[in-house]
Protein backbone atom coordinates (compact mmCIF):
# COMPACT_ATOMS: atom_id res chain seq x y z
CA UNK A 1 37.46 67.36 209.77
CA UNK A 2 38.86 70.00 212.10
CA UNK A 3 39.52 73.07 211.29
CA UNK A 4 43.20 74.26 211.92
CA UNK A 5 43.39 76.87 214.34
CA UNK A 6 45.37 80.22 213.84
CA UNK A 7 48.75 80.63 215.59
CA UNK A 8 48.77 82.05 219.24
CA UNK A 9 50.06 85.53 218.81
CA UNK A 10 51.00 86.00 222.43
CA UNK A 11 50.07 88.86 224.86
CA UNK A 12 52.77 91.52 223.26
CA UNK A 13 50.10 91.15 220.02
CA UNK A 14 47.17 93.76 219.90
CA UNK A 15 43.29 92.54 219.87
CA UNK A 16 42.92 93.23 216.29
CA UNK A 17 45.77 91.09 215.11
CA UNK A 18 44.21 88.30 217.08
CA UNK A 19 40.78 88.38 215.76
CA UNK A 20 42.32 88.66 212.43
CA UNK A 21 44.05 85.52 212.94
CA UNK A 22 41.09 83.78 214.03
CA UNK A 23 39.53 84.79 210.83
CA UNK A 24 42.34 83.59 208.76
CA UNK A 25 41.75 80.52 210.61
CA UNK A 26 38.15 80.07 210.19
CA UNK A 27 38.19 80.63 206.69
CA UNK A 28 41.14 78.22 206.07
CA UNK A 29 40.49 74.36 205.22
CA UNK A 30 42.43 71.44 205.23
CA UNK A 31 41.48 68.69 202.58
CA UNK A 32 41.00 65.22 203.64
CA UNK A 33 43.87 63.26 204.07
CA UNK A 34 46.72 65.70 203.21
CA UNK A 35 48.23 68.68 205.14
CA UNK A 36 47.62 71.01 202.37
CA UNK A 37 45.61 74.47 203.01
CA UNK A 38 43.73 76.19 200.76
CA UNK A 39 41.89 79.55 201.25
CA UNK A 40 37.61 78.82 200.38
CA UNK A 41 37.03 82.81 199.83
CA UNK A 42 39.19 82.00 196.93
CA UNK A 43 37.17 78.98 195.38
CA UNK A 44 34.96 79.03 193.09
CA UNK A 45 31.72 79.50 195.48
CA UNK A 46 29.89 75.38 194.65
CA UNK A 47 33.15 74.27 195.06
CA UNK A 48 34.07 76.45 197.67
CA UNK A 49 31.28 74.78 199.74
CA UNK A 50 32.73 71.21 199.22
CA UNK A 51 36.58 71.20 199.79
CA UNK A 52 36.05 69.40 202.51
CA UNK A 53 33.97 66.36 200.70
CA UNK A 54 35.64 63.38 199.77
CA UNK A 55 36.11 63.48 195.95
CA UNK A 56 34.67 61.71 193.18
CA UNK A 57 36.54 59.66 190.62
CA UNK A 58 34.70 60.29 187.25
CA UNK A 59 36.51 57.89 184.31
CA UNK A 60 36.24 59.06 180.87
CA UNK A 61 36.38 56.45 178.58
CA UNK A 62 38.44 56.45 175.02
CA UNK A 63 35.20 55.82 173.42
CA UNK A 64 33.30 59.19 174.62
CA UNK A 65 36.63 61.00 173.67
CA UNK A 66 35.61 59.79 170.41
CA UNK A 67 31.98 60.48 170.01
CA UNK A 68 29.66 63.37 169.69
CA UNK A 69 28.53 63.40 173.11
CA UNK A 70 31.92 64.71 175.07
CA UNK A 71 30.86 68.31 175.36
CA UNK A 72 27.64 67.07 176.87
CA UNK A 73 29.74 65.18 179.82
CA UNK A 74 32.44 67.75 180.38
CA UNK A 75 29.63 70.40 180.50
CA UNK A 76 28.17 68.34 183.61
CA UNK A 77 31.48 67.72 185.45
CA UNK A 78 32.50 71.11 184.77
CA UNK A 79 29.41 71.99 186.67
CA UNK A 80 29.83 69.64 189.87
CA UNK A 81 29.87 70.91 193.13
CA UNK A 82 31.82 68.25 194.51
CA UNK A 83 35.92 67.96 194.57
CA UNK A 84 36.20 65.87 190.97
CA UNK A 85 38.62 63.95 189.34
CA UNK A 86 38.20 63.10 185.84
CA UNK A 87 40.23 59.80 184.23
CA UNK A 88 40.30 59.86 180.86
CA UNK A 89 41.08 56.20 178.94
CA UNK A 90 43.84 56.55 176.22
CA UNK A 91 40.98 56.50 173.28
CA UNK A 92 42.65 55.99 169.92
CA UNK A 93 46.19 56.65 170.77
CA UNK A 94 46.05 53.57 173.37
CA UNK A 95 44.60 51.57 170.18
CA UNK A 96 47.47 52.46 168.03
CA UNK A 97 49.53 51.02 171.23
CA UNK A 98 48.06 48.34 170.65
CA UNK A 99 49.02 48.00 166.34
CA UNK A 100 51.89 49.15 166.85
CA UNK A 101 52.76 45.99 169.41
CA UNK A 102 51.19 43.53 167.18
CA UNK A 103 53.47 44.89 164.31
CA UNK A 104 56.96 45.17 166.28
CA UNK A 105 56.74 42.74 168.62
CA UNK A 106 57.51 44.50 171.81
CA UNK A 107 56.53 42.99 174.84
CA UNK A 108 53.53 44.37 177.51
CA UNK A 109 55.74 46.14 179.89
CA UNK A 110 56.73 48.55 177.25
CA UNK A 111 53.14 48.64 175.69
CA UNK A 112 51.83 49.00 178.85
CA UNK A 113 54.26 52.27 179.67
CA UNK A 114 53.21 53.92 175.97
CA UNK A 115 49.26 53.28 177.19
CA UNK A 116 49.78 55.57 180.01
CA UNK A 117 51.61 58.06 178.19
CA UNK A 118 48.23 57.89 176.01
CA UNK A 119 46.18 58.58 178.89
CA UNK A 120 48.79 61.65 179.38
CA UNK A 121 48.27 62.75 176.54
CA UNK A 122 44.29 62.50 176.49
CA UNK A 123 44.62 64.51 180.08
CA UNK A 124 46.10 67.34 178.18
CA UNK A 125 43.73 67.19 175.41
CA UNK A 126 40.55 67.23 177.82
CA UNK A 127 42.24 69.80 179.92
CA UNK A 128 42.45 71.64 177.27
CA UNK A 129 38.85 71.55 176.41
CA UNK A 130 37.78 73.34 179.41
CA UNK A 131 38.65 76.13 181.64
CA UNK A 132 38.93 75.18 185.36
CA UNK A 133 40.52 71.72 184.57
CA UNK A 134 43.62 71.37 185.44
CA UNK A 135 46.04 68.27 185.21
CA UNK A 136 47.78 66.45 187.96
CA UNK A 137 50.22 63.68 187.82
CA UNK A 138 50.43 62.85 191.45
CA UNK A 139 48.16 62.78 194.63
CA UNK A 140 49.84 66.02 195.64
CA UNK A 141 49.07 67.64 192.38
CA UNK A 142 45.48 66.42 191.94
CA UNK A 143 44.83 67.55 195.59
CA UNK A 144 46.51 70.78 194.95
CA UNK A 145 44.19 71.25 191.92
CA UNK A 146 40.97 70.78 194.25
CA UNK A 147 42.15 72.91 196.09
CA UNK A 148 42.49 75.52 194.23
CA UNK A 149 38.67 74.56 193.01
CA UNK A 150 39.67 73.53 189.91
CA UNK A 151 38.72 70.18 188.38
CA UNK A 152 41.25 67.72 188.67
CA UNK A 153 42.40 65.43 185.57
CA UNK A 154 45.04 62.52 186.07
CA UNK A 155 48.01 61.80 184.13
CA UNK A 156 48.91 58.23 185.51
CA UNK A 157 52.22 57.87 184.08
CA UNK A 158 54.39 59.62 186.67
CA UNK A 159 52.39 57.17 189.62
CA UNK A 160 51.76 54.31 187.97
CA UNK A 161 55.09 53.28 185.73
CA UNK A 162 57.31 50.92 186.92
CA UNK A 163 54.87 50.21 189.83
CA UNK A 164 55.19 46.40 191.05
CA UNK A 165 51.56 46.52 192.40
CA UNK A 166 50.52 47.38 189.04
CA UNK A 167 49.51 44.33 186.25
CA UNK A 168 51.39 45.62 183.05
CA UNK A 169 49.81 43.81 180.46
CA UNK A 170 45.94 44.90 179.09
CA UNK A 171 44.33 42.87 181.22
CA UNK A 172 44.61 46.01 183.24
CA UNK A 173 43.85 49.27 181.68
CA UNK A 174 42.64 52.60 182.28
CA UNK A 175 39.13 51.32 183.84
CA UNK A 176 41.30 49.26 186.65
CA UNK A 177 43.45 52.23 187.09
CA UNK A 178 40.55 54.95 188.10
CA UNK A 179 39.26 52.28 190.81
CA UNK A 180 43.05 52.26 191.94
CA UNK A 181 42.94 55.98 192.15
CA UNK A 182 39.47 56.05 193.73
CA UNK A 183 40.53 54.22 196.45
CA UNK A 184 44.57 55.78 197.07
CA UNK A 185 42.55 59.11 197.60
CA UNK A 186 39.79 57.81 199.56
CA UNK A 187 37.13 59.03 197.17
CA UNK A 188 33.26 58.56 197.61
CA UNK A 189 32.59 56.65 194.46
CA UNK A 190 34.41 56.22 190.85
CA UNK A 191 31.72 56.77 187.96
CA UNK A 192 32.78 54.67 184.95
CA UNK A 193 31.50 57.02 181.71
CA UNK A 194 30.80 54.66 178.57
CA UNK A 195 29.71 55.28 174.84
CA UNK A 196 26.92 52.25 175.51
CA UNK A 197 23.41 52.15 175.53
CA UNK A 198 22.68 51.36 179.38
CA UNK A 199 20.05 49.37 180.23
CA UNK A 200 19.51 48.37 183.54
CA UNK A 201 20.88 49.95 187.15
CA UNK A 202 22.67 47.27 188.74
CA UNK A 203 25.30 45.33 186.42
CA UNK A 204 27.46 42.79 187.74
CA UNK A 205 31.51 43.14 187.67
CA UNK A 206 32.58 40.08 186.11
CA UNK A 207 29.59 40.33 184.24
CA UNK A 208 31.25 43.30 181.93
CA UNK A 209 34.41 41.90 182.14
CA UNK A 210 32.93 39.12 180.47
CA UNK A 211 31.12 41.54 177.77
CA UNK A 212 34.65 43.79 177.12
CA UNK A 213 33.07 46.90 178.94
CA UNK A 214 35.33 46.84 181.42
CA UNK A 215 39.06 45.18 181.54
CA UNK A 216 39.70 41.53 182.55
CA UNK A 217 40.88 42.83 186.41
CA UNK A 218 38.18 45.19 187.21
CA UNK A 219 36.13 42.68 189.18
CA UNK A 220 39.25 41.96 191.25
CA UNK A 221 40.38 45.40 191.92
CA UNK A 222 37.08 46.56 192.79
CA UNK A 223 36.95 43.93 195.25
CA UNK A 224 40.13 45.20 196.75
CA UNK A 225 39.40 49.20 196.50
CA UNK A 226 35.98 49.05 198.52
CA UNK A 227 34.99 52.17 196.60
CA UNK A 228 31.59 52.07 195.42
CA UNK A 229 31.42 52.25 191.62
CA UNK A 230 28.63 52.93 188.74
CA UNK A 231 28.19 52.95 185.08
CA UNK A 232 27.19 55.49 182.52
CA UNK A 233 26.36 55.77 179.25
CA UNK A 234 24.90 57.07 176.39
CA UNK A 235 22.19 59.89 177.28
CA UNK A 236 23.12 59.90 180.82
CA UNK A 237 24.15 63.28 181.02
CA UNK A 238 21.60 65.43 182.60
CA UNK A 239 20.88 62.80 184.90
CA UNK A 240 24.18 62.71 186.22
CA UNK A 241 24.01 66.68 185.79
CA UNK A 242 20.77 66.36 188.10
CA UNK A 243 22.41 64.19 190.51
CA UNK A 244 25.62 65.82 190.86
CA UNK A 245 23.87 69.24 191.49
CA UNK A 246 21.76 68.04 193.83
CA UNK A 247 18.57 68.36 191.96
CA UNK A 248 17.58 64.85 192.16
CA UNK A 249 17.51 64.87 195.96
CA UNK A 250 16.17 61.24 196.57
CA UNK A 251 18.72 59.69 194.78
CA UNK A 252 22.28 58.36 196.68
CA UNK A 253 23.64 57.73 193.41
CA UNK A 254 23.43 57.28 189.53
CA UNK A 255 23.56 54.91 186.71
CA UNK A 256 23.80 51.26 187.17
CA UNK A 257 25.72 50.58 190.29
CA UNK A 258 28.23 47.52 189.56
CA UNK A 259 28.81 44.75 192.51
């Protein structure tokens, strides 16, 4: 990616103004895909070194939210050099979403809007947990948040309701919608974080469909986001840690990649 170049000051303009310029313009970077500049000196210095990488997704499922092992998982994204956006599912207020329809009636448009406002409301919460993270509701917000080095965590509602492109029933849920995002903001890979036990390092799409891991359109929606996806779970953490920081240096990836 080029770097922008500083404005021509003309030959009224002294020799240090123009050197100064070039400096501004050396130190200024423009992140992929958007024409929004941000200043690295004022990054933190890891991520300061990366605003120019493609991002990685990371979804957070509803199920770590709930466990004991959450601190162990923000502690490692918190930690990543690399531009990171962080998808968490809608956990326990998505389930009651779910009661709530069987008990009114209500069909899964509506049921499908309150699930998002879930997963708003689990971006605050994990935001919340951790300094540096900051929500975004848009592309322009989330980018904005990278660039300002912080670690970016979607609210989907804003982009996703009321989108015609967009299943609204559960067959499409907050697993679906962090490939979609992986691949609007041309990131590097989407990590899917689970509370299971994983056991091997390649795991078929429509095989976890199959199994409830994942929701019933993830196999076709990572067919049509060519983004590279894996799976994590329980007791992956300083392995992804390791990989993420660079101190697993054979590895191009981690946990079980899913085809």
């Amino acid at each position: 990616m080029s770097r922008p170049s500083a404005r021509s000051l003309g030959h009224g303009q002294n020799r240090e103004a123009r050197q100064g310029a070039r400096r501004r313009g050396r130190r200024d970077h423009a992140l992929q895909g958007e024409g929004l500049t941000v200043d690295a000196q004022a990054l933190p210095a890891e991520r300061a070194l990366a605003v120019e990488a493609r991002p990685i997704v990371v979804k957070l499922g509803g199920s770590v939210v709930r466990s004991g092992e959450l601190t162990a998982w923000l502690d490692a994204i918190a930690a990543a050099p690399q531009p990171t956006i962080v998808v968490p599912g809608g956990g326990a207020l998505a389930d009651e979403v779910r009661a709530c329809q069987e008990r009114l009636g209500f069909g899964d448009a509506s049921a499908h809007r309150m699930a998002l406002l879930a997963m708003d409301q689990l971006a605050w919460a994990v935001a919340g947990l951790r300094q540096g993270f900051e929500v975004g509701a848009t592309e322009e917000g989330l980018r904005a948040a990278l660039g300002r080095g912080s670690v970016g965590v979607w609210a989907p509602y804003a982009l996703i309701s009321g989108r015609t492109d967009i299943e609204e029933s559960w067959r499409l849920t907050s697993d679906s919608l962090a490939l979609w995002l992986a691949a609007r903001i041309g990131a590097a890979r989407c990590y899917l974080i689970k509370s299971i036990a994983r056991r091997r390092t390649r795991m078929g799409a429509k095989q976890l469909a199959r199994e409830g891991i994942v929701d019933a359109a993830f196999p076709s929606m990572l067919k049509e986001a060519r983004i590279p996806a894996s799976l994590l779970g329980r007791g992956d953490q300083a392995a992804f840690a390791a990989f993420l920081s660079g101190r697993d240096a054979g590895a191009s990836s981690c946990g079980a990649e899913i085809d």
